[in-house]
Protein backbone atom coordinates (compact mmCIF):
# COMPACT_ATOMS: atom_id res chain seq x y z
CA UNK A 1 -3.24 -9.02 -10.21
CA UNK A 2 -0.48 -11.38 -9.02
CA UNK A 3 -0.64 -12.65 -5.21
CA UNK A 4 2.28 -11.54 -2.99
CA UNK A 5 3.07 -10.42 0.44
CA UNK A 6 4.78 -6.84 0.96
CA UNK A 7 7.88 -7.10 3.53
CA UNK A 8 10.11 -4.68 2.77
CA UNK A 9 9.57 -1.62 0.68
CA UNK A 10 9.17 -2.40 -2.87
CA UNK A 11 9.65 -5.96 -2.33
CA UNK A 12 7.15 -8.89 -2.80
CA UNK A 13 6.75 -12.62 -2.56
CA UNK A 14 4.93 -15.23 -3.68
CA UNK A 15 1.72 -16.45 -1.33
CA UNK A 16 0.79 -19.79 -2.32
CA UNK A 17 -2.71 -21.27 -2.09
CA UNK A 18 -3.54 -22.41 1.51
CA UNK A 19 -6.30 -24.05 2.87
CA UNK A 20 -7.10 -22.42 5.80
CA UNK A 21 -10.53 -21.28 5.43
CA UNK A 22 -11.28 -24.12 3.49
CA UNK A 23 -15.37 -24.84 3.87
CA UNK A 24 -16.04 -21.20 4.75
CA UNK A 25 -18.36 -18.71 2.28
CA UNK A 26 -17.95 -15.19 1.64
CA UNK A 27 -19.88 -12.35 -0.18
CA UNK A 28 -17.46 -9.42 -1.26
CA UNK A 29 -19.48 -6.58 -3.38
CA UNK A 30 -17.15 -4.00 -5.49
CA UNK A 31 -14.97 -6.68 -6.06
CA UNK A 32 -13.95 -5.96 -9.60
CA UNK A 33 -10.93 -3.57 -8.43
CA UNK A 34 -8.64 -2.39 -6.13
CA UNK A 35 -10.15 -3.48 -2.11
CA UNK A 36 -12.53 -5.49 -2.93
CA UNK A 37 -10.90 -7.68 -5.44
CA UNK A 38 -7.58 -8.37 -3.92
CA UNK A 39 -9.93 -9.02 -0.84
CA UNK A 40 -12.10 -11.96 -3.05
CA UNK A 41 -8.87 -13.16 -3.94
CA UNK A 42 -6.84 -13.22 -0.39
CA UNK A 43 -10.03 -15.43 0.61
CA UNK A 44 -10.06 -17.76 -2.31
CA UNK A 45 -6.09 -17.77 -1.89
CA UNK A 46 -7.04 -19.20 2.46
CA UNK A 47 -9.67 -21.74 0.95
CA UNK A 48 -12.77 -20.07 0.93
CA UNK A 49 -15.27 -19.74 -1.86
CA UNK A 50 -15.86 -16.37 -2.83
CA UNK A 51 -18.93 -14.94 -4.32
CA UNK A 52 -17.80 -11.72 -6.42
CA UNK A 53 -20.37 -9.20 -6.67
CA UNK A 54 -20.07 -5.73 -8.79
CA UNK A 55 -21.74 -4.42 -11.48
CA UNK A 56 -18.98 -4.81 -13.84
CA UNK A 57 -19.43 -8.62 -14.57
CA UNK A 58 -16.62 -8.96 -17.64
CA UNK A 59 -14.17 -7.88 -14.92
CA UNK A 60 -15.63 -10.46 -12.36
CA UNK A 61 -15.85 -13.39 -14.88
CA UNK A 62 -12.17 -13.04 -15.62
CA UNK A 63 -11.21 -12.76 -11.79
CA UNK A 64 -12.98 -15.88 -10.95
CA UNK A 65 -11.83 -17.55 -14.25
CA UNK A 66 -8.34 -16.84 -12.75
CA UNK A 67 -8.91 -17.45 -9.34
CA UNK A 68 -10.41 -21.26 -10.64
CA UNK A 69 -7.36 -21.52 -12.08
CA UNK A 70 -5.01 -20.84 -9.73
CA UNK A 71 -6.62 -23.96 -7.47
CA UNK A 72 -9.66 -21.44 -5.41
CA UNK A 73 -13.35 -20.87 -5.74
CA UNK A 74 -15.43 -18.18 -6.68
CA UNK A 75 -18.23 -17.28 -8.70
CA UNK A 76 -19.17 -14.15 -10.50
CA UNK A 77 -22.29 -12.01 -10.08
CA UNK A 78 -23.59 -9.25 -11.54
CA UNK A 79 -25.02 -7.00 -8.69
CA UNK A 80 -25.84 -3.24 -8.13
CA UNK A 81 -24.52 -2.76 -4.43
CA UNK A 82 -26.88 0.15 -4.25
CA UNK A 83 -30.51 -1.92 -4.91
CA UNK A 84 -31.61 -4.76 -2.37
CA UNK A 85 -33.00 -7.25 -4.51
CA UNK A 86 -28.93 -7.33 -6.50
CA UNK A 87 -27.28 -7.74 -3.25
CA UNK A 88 -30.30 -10.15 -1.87
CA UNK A 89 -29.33 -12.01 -5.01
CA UNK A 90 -25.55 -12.35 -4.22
CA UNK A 91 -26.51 -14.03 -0.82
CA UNK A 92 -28.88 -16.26 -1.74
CA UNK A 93 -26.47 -17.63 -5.04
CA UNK A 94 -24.15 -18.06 -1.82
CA UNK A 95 -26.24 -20.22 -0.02
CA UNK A 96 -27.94 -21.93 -3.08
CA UNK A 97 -24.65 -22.23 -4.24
CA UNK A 98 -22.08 -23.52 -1.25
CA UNK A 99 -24.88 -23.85 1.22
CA UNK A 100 -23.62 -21.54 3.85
CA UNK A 101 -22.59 -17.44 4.37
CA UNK A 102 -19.82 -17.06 6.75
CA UNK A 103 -18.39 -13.23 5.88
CA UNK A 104 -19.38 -10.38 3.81
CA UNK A 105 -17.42 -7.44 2.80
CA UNK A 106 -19.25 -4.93 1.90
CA UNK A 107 -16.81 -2.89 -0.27
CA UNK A 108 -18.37 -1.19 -2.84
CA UNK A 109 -18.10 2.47 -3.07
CA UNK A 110 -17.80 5.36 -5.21
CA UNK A 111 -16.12 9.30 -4.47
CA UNK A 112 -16.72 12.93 -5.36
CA UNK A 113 -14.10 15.43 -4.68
CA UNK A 114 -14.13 18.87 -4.61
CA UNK A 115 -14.98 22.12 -2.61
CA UNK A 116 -18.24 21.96 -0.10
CA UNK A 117 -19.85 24.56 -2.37
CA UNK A 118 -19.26 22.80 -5.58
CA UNK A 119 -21.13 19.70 -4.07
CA UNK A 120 -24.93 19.21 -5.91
CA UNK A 121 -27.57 17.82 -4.12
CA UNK A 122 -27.21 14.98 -6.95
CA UNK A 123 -23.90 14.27 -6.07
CA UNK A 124 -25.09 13.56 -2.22
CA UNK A 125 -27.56 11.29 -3.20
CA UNK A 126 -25.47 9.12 -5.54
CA UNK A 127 -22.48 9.26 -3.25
CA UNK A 128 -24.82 8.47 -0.27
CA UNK A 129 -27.04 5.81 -2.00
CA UNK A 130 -24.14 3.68 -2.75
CA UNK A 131 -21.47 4.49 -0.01
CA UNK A 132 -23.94 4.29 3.14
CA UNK A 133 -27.62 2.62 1.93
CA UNK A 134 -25.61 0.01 0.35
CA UNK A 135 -23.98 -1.01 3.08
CA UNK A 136 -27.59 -0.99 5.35
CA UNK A 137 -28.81 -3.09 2.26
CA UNK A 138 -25.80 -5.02 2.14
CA UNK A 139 -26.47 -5.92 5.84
CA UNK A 140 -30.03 -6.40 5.94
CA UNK A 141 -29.47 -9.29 3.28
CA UNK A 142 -26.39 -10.89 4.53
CA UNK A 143 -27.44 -10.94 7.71
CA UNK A 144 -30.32 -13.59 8.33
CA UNK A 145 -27.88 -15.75 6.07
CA UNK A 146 -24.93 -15.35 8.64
CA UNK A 147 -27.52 -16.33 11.59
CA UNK A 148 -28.56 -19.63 9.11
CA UNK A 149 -24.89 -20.81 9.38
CA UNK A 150 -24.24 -19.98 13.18
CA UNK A 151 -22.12 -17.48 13.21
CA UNK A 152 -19.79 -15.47 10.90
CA UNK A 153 -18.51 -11.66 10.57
CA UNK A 154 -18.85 -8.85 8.29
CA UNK A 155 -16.33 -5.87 7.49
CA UNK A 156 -17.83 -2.88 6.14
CA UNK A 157 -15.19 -0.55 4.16
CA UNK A 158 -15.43 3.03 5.67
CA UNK A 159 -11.88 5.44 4.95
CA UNK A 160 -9.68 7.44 6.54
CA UNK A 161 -11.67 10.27 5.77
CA UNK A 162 -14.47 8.61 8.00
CA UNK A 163 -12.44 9.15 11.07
CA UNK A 164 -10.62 12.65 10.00
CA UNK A 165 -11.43 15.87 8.42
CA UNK A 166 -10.00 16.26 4.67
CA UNK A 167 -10.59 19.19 2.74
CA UNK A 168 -12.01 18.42 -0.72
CA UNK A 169 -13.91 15.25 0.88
CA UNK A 170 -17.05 16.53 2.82
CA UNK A 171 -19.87 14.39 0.70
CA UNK A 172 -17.55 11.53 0.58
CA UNK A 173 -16.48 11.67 4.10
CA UNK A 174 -19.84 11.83 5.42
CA UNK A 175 -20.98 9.08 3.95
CA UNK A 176 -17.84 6.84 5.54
CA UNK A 177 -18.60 8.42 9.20
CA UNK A 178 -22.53 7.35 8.23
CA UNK A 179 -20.47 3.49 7.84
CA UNK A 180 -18.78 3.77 11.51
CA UNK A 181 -21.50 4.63 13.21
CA UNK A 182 -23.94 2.20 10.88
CA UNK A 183 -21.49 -0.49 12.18
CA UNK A 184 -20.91 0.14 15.37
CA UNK A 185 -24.45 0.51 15.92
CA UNK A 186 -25.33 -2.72 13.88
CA UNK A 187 -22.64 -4.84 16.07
CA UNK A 188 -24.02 -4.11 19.33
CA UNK A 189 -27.09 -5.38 18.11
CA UNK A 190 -25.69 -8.46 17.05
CA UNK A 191 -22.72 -8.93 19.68
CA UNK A 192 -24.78 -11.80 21.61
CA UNK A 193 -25.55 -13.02 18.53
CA UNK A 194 -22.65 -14.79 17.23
CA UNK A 195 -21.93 -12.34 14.26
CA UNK A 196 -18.81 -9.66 14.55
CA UNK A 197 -19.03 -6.47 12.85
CA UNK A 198 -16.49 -4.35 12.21
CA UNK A 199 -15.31 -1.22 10.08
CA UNK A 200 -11.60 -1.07 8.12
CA UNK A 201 -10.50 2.94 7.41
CA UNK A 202 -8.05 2.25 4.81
CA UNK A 203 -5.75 5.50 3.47
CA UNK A 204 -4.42 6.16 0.37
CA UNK A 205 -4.23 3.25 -1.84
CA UNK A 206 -3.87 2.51 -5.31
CA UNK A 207 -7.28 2.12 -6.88
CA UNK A 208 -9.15 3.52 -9.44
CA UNK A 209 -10.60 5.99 -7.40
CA UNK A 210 -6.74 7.03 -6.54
CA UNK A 211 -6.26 7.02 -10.43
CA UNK A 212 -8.63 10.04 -10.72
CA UNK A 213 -7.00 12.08 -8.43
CA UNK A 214 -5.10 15.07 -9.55
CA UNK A 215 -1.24 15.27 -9.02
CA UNK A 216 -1.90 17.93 -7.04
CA UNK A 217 -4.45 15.59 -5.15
CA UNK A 218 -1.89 12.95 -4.64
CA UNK A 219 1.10 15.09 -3.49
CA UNK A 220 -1.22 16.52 -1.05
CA UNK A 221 -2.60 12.92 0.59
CA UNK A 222 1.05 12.00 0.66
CA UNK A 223 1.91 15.23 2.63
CA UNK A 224 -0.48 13.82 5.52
CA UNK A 225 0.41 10.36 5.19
CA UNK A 226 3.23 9.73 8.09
CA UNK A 227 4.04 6.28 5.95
CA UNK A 228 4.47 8.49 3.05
CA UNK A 229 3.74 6.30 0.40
CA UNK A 230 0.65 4.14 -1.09
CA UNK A 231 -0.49 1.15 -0.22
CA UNK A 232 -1.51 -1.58 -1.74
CA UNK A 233 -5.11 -3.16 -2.42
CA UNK A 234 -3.50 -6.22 -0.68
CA UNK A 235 -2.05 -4.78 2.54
CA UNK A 236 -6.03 -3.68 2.86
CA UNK A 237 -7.14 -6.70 2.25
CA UNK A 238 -5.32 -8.64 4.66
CA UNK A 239 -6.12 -5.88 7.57
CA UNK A 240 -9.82 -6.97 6.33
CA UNK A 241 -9.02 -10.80 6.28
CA UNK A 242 -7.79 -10.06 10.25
CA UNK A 243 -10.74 -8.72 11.09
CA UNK A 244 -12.88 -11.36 9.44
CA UNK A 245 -10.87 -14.36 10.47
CA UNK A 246 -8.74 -13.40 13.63
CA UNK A 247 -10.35 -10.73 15.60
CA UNK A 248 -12.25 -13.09 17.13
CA UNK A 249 -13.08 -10.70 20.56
CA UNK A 250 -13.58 -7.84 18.56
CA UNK A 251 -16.97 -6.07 17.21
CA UNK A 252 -17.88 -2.64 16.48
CA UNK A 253 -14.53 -1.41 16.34
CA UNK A 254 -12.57 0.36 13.49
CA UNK A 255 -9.36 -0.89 12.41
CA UNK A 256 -7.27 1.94 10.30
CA UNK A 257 -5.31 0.83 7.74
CA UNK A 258 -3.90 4.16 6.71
CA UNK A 259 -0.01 4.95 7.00
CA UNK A 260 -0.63 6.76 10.36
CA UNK A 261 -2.90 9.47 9.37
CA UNK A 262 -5.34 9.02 11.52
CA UNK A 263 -2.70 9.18 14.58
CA UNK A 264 -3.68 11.80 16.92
């Protein structure tokens, strides 16, 4: 995936290596696609090191290997975003590692689509054990690490769908309102604490989970899209880098990142 920044539509340009957040840490799971990898490599592009969890690790190994290359830092791990002891794993190579956690992104995610009725109590519980107990896991293990190094924020992906009804979407959706409310929640908590924790609802972008959609699924999310067109993993991932770098009075909140759908 090449690095550039969108300005106009259907024009890009080059971002070059910065060093911005050099000496800073970050965990990103799911980060062998779409969100989660442009996200590892917007924070290796600002200086940080990046620990790149997923369970694909042939697709992490050549992200890092190109990420080293380009001048950054990361590291690839295996890791199951959906068991504890994986994503305990990813923190502690982070600490072991580079001595320090500063953000997390807890990305990883899967979808089912389809009509309420055609939902299986097995698709709830693999949607759900990924979607919304990974990211309590996620949290329970990247937290205490975040409190070792002072202070530091996390950004837990939710989706449009977590803040508005869409047909076709109930497991899914549920699980990314359980994320909202598992943040907001969580950053209260913490607030006093030092650590920020916020929510991104990102809209129709071009992932693989966009890739299985219909044509008649992607006509349709266009249709309710004000922006009416797709983003890209990299607009997402610098609405994430904001809230893990910038927004530094804001916690619990939920920044949508979604070509106005979620406008009232």
């Amino acid at each position: 995936m090449n690095e550039f920044i969108h300005t106009t539509e259907g024009e890009a340009a080059v971002s070059p290596y910065s060093n911005r957040l050099t000496g800073k840490v970050a965990v990103v799971t799911g980060a062998s696609s779409g969100i989660g990898e442009a996200t590892a490599r917007e924070l290796a592009r600002l200086g940080a090191c990046v620990v790149l969890a997923a369970r694909r690790y042939d697709r992490l190994q050549v992200i890092s290997s190109e990420i080293e290359s380009a001048g950054g830092c990361a590291f690839p791990i295996a890791t199951d975003a959906s068991k504890s002891a994986d994503l305990k794993r990813a923190v502690k190579v982070a600490m072991e590692r580079y001595g320090r956690l500063d953000y997390a992104v807890n990305n990883a995610g899967t979808a089912v689509q389809g009509a309420f009725m055609d939902n299986t109590v097995e698709d709830f519980d693999r949607i759900a054990t990924l979607n919304l107990r990974g990211v309590f896991l996620a949290m329970q293990a990247e937290i205490p690490a975040i409190l070792k190094t002072g202070a530091g924020a996390i950004v837990n992906v939710s989706s449009v769908a977590g803040m508005v009804g869409v047909p076709g979407m109930s497991v899914y959706a549920a699980t990314k309102w359980g994320v909202i409310g598992l943040t907001k929640c969580v950053a209260l908590e913490y607030a006093s604490q030092e650590i920020r924790i916020n929510a991104i609802a990102p809209g129709m972008t071009e992932t693989e989970m966009l890739a299985g959609a219909t044509e008649k699924e992607r006509e349709f999310l266009l249709s309710i899209t004000p922006m009416r067109r797709v983003a890209d993993p990299i607009e997402i991932a610098r609405s994430v880098i904001y809230l893990l770098v910038d927004a530094t009075y804001a916690t619990g909140i939920v920044l949508p990142a979604d070509g106005a759908v979620s406008v009232p």
